[in-house]
C-alpha atoms as a PDB file:
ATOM      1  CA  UNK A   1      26.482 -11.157  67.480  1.00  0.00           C
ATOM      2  CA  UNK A   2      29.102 -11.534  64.620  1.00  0.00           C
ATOM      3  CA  UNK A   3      30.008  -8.713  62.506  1.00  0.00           C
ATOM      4  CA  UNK A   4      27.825  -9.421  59.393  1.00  0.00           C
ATOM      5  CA  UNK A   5      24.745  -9.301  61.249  1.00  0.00           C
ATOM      6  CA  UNK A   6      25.629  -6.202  62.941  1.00  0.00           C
ATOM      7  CA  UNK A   7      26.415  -4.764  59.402  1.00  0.00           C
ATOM      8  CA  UNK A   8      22.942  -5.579  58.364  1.00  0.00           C
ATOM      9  CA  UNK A   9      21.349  -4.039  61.356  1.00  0.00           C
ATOM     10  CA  UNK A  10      23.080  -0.961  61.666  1.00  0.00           C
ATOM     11  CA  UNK A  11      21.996  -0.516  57.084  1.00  0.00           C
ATOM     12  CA  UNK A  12      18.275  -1.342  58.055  1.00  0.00           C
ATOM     13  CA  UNK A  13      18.102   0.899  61.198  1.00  0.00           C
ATOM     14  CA  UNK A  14      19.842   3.947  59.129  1.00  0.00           C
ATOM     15  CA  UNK A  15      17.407   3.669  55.906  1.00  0.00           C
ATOM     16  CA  UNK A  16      14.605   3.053  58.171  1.00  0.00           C
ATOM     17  CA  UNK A  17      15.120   6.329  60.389  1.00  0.00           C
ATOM     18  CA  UNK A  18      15.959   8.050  56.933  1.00  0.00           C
ATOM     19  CA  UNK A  19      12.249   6.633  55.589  1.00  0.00           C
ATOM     20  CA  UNK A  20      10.722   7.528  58.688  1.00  0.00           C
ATOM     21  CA  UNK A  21      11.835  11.017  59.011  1.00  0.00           C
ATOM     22  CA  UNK A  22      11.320  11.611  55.069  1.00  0.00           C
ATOM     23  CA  UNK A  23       7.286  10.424  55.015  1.00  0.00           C
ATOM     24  CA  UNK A  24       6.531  11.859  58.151  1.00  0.00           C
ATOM     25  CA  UNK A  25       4.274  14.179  56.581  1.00  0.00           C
ATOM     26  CA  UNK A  26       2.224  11.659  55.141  1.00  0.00           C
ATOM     27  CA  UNK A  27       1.318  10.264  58.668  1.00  0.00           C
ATOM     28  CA  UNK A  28      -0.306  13.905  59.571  1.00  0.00           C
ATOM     29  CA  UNK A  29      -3.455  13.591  58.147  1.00  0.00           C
ATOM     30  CA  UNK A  30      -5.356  11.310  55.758  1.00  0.00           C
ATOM     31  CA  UNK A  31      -3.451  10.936  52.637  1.00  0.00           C
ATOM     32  CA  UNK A  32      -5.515  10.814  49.413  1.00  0.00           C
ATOM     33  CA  UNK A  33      -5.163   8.065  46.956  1.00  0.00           C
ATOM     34  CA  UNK A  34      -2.352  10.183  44.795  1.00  0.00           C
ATOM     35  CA  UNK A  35      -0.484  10.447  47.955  1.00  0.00           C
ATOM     36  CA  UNK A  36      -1.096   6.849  48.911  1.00  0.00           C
ATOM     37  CA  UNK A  37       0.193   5.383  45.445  1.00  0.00           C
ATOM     38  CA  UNK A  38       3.720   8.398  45.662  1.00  0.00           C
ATOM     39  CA  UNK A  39       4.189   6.639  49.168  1.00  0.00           C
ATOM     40  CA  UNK A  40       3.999   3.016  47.434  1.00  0.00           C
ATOM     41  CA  UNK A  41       6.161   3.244  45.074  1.00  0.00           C
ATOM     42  CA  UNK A  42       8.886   5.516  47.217  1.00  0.00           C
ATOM     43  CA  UNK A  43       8.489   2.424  49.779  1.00  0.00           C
ATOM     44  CA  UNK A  44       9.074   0.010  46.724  1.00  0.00           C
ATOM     45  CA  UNK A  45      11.886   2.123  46.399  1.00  0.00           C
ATOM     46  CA  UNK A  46      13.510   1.594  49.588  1.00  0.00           C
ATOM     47  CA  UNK A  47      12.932  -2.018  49.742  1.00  0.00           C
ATOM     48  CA  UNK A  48      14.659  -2.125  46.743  1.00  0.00           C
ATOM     49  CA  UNK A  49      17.532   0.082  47.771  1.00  0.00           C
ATOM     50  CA  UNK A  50      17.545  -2.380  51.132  1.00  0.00           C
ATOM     51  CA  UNK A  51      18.142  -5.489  48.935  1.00  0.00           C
ATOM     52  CA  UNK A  52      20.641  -4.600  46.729  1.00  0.00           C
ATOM     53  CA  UNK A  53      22.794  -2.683  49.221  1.00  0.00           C
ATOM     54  CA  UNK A  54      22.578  -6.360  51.867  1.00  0.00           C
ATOM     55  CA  UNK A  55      23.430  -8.249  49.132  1.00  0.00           C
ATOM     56  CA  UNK A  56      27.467  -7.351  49.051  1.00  0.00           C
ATOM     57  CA  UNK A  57      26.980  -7.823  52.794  1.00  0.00           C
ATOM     58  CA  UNK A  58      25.925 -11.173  52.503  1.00  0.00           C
ATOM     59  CA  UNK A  59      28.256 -12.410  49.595  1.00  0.00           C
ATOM     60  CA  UNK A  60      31.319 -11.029  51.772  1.00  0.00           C
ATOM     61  CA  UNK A  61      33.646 -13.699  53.298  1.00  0.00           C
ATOM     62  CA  UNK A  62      34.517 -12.790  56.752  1.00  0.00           C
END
């Protein structure tokens, strides 16, 4: 596996443990639709955060 795949892996698995163990609460019960649209746009959010940080991954020569 070359390095700038790794890279990307190790990003995705760290903001996805970090988004997992931040909205954990909101897989205990049923969430109501106020709760529903907060866990939309925090999830917009981290995509967001996902893209922008792979991008100077991607655009680095190795």
């Amino acid at each position: 596996m070359n390095m700038r795949k790794s890279n990307k892996i190790i990003v995705f698995a760290a903001i996805l443990l970090l988004f997992l163990t931040t909205c954990s609460s909101a897989f205990a019960g049923a969430p109501s639709l106020v709760q529903k649209k907060k866990f939309r746009a925090y999830e917009n959010e981290i995509y967001d955060f996902i893209e922008h940080g792979l991008k100077p991954l991607e655009n680095k020569d190795t």
